[in-house]
PDB file of N, CA and C in Angstrom:
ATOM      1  N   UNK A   1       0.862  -1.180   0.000  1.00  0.00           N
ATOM      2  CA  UNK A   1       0.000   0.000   0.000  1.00  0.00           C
ATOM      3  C   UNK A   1       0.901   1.233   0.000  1.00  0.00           C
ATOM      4  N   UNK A   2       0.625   1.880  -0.809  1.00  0.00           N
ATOM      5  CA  UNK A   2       1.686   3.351  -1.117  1.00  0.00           C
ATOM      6  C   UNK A   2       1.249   4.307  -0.018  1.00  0.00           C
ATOM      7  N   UNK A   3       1.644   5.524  -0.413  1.00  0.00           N
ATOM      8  CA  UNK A   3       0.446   7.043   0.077  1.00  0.00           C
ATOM      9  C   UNK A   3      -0.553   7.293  -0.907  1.00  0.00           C
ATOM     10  N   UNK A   4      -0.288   7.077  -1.541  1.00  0.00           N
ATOM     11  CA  UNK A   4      -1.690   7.801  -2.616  1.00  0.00           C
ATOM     12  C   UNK A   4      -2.565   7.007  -2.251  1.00  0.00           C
ATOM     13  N   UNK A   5      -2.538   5.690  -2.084  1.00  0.00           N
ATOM     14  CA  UNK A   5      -3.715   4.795  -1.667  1.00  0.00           C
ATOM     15  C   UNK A   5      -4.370   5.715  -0.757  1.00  0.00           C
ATOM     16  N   UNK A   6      -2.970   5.437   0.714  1.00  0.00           N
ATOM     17  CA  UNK A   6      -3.592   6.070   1.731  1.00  0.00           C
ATOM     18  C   UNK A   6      -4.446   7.549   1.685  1.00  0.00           C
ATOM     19  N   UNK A   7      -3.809   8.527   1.006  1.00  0.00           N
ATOM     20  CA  UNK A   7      -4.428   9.435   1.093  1.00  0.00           C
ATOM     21  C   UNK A   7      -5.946   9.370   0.322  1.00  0.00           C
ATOM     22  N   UNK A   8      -5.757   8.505  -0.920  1.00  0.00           N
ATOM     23  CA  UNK A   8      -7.387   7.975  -1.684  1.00  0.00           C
ATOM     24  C   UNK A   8      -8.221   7.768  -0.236  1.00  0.00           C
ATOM     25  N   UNK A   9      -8.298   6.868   0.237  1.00  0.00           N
ATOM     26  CA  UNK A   9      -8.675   6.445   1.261  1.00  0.00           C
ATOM     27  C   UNK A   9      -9.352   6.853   2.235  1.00  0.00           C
ATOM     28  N   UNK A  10      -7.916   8.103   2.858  1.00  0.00           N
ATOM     29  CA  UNK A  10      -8.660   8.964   3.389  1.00  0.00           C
ATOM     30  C   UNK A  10      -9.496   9.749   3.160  1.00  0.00           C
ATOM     31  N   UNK A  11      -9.336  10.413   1.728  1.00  0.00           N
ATOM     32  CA  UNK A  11     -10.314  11.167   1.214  1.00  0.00           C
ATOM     33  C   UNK A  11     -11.744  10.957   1.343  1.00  0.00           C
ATOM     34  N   UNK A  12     -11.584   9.600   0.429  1.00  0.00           N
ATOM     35  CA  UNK A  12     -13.123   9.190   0.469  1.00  0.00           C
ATOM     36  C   UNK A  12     -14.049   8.652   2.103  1.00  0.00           C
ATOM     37  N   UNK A  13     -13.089   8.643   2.768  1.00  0.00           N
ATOM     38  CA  UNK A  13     -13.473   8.369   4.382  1.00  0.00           C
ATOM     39  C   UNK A  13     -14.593   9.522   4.799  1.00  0.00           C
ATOM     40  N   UNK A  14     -13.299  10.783   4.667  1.00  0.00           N
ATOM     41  CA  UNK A  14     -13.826  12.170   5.162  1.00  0.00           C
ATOM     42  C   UNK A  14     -15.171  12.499   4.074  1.00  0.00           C
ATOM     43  N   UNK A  15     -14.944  12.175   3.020  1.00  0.00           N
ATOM     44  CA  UNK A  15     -15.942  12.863   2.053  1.00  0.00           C
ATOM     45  C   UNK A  15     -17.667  11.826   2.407  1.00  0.00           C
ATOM     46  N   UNK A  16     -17.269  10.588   2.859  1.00  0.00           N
ATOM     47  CA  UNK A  16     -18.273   9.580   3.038  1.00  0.00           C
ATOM     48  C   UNK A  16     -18.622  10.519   4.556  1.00  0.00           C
ATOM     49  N   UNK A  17     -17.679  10.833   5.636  1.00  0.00           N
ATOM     50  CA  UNK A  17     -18.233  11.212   7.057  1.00  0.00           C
ATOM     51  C   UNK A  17     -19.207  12.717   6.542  1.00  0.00           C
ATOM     52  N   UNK A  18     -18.620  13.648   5.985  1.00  0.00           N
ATOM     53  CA  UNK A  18     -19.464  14.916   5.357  1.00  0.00           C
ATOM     54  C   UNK A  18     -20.430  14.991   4.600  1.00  0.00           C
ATOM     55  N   UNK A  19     -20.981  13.321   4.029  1.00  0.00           N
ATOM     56  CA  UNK A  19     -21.612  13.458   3.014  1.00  0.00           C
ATOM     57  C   UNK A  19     -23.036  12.917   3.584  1.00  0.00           C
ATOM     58  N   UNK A  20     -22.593  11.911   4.913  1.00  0.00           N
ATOM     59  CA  UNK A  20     -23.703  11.026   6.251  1.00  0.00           C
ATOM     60  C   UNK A  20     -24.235  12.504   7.128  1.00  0.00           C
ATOM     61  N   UNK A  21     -22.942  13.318   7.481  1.00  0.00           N
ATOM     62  CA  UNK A  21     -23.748  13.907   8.598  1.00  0.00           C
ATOM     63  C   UNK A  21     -23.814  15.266   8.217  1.00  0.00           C
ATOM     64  N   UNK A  22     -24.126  15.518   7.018  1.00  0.00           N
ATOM     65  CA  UNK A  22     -24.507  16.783   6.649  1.00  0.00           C
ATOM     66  C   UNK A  22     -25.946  17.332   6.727  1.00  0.00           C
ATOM     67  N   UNK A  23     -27.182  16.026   6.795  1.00  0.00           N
ATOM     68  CA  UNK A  23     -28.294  16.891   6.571  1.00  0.00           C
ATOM     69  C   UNK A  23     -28.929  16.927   8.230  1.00  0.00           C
ATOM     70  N   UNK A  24     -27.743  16.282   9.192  1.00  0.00           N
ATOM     71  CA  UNK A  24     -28.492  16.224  10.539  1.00  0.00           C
ATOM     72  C   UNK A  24     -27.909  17.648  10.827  1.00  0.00           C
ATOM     73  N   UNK A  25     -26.725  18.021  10.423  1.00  0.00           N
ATOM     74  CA  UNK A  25     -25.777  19.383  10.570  1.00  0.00           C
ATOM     75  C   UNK A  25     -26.292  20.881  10.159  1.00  0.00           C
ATOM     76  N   UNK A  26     -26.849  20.394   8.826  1.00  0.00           N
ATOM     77  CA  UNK A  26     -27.806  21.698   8.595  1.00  0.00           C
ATOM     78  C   UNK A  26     -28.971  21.734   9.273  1.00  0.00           C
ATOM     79  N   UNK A  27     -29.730  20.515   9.711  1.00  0.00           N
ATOM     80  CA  UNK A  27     -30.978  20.708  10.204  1.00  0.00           C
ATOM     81  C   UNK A  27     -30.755  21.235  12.115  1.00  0.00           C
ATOM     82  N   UNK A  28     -29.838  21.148  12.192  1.00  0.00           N
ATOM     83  CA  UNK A  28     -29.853  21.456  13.594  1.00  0.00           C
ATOM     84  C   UNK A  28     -29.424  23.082  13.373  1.00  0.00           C
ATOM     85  N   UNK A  29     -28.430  23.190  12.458  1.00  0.00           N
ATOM     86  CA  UNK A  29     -27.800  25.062  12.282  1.00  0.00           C
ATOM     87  C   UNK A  29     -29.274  25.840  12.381  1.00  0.00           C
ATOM     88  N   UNK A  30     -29.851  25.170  11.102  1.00  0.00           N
ATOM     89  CA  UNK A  30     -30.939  25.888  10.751  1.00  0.00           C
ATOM     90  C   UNK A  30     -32.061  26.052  12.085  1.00  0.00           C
ATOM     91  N   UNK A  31     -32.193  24.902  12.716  1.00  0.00           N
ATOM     92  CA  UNK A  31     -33.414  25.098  14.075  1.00  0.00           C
ATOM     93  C   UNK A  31     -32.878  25.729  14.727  1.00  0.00           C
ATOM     94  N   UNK A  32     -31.332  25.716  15.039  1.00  0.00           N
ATOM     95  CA  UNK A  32     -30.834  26.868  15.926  1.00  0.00           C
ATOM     96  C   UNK A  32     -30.750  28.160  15.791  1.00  0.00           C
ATOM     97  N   UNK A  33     -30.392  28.300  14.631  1.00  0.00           N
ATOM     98  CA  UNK A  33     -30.767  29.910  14.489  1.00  0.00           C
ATOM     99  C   UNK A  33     -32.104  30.120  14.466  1.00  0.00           C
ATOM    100  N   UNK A  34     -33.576  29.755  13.750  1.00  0.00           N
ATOM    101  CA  UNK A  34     -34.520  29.798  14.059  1.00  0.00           C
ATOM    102  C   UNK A  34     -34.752  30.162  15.229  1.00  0.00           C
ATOM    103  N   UNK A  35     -34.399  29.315  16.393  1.00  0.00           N
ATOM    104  CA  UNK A  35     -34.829  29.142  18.190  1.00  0.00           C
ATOM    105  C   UNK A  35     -34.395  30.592  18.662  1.00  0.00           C
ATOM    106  N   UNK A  36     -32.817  30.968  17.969  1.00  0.00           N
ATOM    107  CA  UNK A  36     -32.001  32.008  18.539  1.00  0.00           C
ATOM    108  C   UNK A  36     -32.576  33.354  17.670  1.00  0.00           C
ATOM    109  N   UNK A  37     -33.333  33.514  17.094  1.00  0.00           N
ATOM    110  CA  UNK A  37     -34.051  34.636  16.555  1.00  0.00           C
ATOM    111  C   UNK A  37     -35.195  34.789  17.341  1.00  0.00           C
ATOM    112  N   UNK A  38     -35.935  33.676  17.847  1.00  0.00           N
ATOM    113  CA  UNK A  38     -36.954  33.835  18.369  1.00  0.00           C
ATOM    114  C   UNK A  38     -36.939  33.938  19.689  1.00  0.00           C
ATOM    115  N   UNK A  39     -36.139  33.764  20.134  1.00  0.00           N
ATOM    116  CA  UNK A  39     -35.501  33.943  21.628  1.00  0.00           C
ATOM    117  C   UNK A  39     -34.990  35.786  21.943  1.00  0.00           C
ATOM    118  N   UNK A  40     -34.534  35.769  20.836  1.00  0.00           N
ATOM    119  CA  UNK A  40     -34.060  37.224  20.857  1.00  0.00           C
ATOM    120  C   UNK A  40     -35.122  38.583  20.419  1.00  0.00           C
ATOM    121  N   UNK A  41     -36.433  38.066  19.879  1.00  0.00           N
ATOM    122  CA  UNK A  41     -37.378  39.116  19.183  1.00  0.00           C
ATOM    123  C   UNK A  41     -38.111  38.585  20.683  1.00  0.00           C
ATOM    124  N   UNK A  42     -38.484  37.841  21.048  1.00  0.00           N
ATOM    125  CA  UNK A  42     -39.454  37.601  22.465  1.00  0.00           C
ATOM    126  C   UNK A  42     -38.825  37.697  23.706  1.00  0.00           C
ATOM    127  N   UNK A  43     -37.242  37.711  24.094  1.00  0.00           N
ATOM    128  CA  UNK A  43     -36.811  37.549  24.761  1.00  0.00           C
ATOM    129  C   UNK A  43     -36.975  36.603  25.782  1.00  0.00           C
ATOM    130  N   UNK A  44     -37.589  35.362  25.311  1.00  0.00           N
ATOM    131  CA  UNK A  44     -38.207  34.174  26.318  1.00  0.00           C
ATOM    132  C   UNK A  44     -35.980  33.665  26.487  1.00  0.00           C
ATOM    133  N   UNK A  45     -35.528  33.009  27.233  1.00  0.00           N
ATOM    134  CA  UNK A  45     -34.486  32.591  27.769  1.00  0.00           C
ATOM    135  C   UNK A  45     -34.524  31.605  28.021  1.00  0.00           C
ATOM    136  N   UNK A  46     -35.170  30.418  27.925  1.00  0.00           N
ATOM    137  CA  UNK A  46     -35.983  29.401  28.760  1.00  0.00           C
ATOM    138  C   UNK A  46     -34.674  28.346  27.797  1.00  0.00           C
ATOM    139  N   UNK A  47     -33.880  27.268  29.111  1.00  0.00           N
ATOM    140  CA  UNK A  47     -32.631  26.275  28.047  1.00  0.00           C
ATOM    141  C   UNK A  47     -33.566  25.459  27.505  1.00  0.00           C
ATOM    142  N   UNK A  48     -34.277  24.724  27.451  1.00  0.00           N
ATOM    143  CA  UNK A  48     -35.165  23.766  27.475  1.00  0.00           C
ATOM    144  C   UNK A  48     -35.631  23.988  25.691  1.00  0.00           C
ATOM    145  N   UNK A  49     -35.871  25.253  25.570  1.00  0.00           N
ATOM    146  CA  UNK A  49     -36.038  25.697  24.340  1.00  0.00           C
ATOM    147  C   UNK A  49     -35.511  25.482  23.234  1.00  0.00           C
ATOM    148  N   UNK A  50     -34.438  25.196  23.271  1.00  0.00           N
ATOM    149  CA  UNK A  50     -33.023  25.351  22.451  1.00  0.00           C
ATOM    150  C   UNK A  50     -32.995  23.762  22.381  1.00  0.00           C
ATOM    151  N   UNK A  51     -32.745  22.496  23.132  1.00  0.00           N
ATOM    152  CA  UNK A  51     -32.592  21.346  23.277  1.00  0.00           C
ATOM    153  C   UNK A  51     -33.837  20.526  22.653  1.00  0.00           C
ATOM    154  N   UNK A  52     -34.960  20.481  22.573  1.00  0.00           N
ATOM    155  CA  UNK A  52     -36.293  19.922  22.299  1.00  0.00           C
ATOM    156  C   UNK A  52     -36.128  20.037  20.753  1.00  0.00           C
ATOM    157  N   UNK A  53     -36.591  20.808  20.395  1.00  0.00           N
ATOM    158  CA  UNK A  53     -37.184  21.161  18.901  1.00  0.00           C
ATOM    159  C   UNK A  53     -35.409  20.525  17.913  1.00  0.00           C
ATOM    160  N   UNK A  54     -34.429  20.579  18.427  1.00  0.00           N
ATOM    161  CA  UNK A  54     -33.357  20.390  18.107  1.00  0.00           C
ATOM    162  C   UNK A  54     -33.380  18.730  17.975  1.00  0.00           C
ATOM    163  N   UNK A  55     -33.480  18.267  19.061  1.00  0.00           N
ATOM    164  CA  UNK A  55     -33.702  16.814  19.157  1.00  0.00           C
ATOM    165  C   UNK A  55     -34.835  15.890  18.233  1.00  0.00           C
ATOM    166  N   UNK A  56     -35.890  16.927  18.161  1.00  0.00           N
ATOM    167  CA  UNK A  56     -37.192  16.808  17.343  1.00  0.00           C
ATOM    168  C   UNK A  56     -36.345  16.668  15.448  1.00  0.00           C
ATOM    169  N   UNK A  57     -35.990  17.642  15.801  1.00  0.00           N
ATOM    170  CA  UNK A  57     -35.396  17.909  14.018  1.00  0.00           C
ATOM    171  C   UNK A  57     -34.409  16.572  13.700  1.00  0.00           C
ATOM    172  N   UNK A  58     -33.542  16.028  14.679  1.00  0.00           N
ATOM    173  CA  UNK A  58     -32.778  15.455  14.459  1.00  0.00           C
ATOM    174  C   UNK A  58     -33.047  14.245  14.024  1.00  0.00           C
ATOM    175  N   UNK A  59     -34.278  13.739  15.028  1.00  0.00           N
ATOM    176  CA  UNK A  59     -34.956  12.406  14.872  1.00  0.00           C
ATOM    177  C   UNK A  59     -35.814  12.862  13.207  1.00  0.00           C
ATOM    178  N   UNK A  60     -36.631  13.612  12.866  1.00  0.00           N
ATOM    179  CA  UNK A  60     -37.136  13.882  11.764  1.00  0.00           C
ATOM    180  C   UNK A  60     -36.041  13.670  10.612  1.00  0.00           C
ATOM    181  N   UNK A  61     -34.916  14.167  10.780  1.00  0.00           N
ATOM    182  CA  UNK A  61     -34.085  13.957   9.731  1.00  0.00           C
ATOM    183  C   UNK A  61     -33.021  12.314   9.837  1.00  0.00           C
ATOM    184  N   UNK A  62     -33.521  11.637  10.803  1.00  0.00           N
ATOM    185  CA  UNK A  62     -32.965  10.641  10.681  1.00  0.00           C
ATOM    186  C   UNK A  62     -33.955   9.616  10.053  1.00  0.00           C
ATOM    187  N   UNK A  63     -35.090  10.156  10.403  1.00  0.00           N
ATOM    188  CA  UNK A  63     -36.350   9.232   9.449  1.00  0.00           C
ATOM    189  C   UNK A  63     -36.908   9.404   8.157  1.00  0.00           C
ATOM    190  N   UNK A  64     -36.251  10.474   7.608  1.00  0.00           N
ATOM    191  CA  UNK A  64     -36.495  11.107   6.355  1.00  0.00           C
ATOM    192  C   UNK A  64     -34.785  10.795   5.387  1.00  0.00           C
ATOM    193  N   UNK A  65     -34.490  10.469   6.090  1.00  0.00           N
ATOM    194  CA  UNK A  65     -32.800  10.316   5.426  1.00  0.00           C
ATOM    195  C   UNK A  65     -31.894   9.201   5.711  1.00  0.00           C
ATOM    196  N   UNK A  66     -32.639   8.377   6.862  1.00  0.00           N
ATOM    197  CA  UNK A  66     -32.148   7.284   7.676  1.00  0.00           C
ATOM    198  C   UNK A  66     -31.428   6.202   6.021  1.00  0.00           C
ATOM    199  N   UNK A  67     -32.393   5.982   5.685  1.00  0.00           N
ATOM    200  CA  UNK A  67     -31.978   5.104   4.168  1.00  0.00           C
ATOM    201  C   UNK A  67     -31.514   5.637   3.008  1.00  0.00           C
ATOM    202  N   UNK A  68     -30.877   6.354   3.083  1.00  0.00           N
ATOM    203  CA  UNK A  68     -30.191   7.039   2.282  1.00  0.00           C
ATOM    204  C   UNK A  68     -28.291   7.227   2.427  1.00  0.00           C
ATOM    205  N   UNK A  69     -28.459   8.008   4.434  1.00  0.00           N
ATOM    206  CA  UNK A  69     -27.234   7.474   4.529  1.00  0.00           C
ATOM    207  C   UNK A  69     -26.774   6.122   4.869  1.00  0.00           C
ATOM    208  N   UNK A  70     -27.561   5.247   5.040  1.00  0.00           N
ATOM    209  CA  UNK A  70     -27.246   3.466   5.042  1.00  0.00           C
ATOM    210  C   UNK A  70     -26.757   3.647   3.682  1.00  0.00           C
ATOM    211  N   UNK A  71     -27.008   3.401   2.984  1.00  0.00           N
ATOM    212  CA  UNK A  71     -26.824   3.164   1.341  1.00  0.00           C
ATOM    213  C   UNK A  71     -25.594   3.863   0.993  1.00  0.00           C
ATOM    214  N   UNK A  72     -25.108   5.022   1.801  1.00  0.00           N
ATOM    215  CA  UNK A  72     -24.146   5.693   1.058  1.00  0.00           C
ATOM    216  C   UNK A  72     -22.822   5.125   1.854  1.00  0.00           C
ATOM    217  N   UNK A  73     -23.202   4.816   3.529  1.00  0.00           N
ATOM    218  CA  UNK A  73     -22.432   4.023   3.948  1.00  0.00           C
ATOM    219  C   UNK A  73     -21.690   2.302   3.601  1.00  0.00           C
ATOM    220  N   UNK A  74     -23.170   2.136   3.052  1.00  0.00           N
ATOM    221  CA  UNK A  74     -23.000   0.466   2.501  1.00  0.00           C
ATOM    222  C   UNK A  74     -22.448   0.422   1.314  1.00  0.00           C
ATOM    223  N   UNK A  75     -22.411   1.708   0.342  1.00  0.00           N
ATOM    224  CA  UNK A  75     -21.332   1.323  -1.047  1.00  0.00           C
ATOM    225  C   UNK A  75     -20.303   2.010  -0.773  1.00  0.00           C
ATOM    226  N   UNK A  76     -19.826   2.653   0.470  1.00  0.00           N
ATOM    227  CA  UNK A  76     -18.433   2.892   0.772  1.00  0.00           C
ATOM    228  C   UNK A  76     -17.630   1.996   1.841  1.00  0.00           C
ATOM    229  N   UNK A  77     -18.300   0.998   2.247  1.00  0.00           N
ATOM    230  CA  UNK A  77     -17.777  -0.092   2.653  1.00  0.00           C
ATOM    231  C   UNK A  77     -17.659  -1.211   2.254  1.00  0.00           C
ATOM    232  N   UNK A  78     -18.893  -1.322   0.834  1.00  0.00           N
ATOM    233  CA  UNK A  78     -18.847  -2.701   0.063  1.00  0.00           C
ATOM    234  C   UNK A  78     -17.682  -2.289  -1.079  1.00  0.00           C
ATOM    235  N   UNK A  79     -17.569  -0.735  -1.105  1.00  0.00           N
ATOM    236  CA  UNK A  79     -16.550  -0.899  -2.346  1.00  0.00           C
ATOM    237  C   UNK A  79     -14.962  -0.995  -1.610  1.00  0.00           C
ATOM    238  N   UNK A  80     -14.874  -0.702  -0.378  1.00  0.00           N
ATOM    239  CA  UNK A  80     -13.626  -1.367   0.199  1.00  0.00           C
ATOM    240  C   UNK A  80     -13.329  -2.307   0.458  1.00  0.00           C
ATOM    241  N   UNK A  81     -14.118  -3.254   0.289  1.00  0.00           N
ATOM    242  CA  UNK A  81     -13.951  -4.935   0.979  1.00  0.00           C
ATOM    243  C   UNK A  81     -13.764  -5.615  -0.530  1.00  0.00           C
ATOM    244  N   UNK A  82     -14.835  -4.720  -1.903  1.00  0.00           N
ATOM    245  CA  UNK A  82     -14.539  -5.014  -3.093  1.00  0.00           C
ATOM    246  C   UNK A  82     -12.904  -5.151  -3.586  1.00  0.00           C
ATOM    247  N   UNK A  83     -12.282  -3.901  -3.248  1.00  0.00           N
ATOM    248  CA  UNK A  83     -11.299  -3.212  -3.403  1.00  0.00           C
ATOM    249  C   UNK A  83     -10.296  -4.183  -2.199  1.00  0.00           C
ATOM    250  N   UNK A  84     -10.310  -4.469  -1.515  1.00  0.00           N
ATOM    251  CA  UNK A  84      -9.321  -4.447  -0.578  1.00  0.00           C
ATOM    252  C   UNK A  84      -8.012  -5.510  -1.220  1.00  0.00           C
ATOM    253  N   UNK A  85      -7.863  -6.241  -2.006  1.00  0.00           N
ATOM    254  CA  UNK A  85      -6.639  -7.258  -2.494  1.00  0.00           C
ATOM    255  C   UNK A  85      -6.113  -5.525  -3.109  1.00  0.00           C
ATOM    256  N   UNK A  86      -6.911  -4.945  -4.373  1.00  0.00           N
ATOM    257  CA  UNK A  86      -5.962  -3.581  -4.543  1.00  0.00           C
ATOM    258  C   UNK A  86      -4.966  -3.225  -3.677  1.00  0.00           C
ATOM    259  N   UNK A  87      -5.627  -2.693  -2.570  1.00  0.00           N
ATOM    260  CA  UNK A  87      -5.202  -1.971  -1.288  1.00  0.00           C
ATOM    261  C   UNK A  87      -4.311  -2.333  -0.928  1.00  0.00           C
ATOM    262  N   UNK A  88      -4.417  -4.046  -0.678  1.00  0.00           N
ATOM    263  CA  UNK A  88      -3.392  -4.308   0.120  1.00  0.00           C
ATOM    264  C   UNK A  88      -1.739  -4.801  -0.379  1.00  0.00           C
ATOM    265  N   UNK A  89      -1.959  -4.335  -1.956  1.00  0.00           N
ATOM    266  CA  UNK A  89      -0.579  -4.806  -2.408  1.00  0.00           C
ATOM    267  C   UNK A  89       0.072  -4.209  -2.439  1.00  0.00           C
TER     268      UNK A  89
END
C-alpha cells in the first residue's frame, strides 16, 4: 500500500463522514438559528427551548434520510472490501 492509496482512502473516508452527517448538521444550524431569533425578538431565555425542537429535528431527519445514509455508507464499505486485495498490495 503506497500514500496515494492512503491518502485515496482517506479522502473518500472524510468525504463519506461529510456526506452522512450533513443533513443532521444543517438541520440542527438551521433550528438553531430559528430558536435564537426567536428567543431574541421575544426575549423568552428558557434552556429547554433550544434542546427539544433540536432533538425533534434530528430524529425527523434521521427518518427522512435514515436510508439514504445506510446506502451511502453500505457502497463505501462494500466498495472497500470489493477493493481491498488492490489496497493491500
Amino acid at each position: 500500500m503506497n500514500s496515494d492509496t492512503v491518502v485515496y482512502l482517506a479522502r473518500e473516508a472524510m468525504f463519506t463522514v461529510l456526506l452522512v452527517s450533513a443533513p443532521i448538521l444543517i438541520s440542527t444550524l438551521v433550528i438553531g438559528l430559528l430558536i435564537s431569533f426567536f428567543q431574541a425578538v421575544t426575549h423568552l431565555q428558557e434552556q429547554t427551548l433550544t434542546f427539544v425542537p433540536k432533538i425533534v429535528g434530528v430524529l425527523a431527519v434521521i427518518v427522512l434520510f435514515g436510508s439514504w445514509m445506510l446506502n451511502v455508507m453500505l457502497s463505501y464499505m462494500s466498495g472497500l472490501f470489493i477493493n481491498i486485495n488492490r489496497y493491500i498490495q
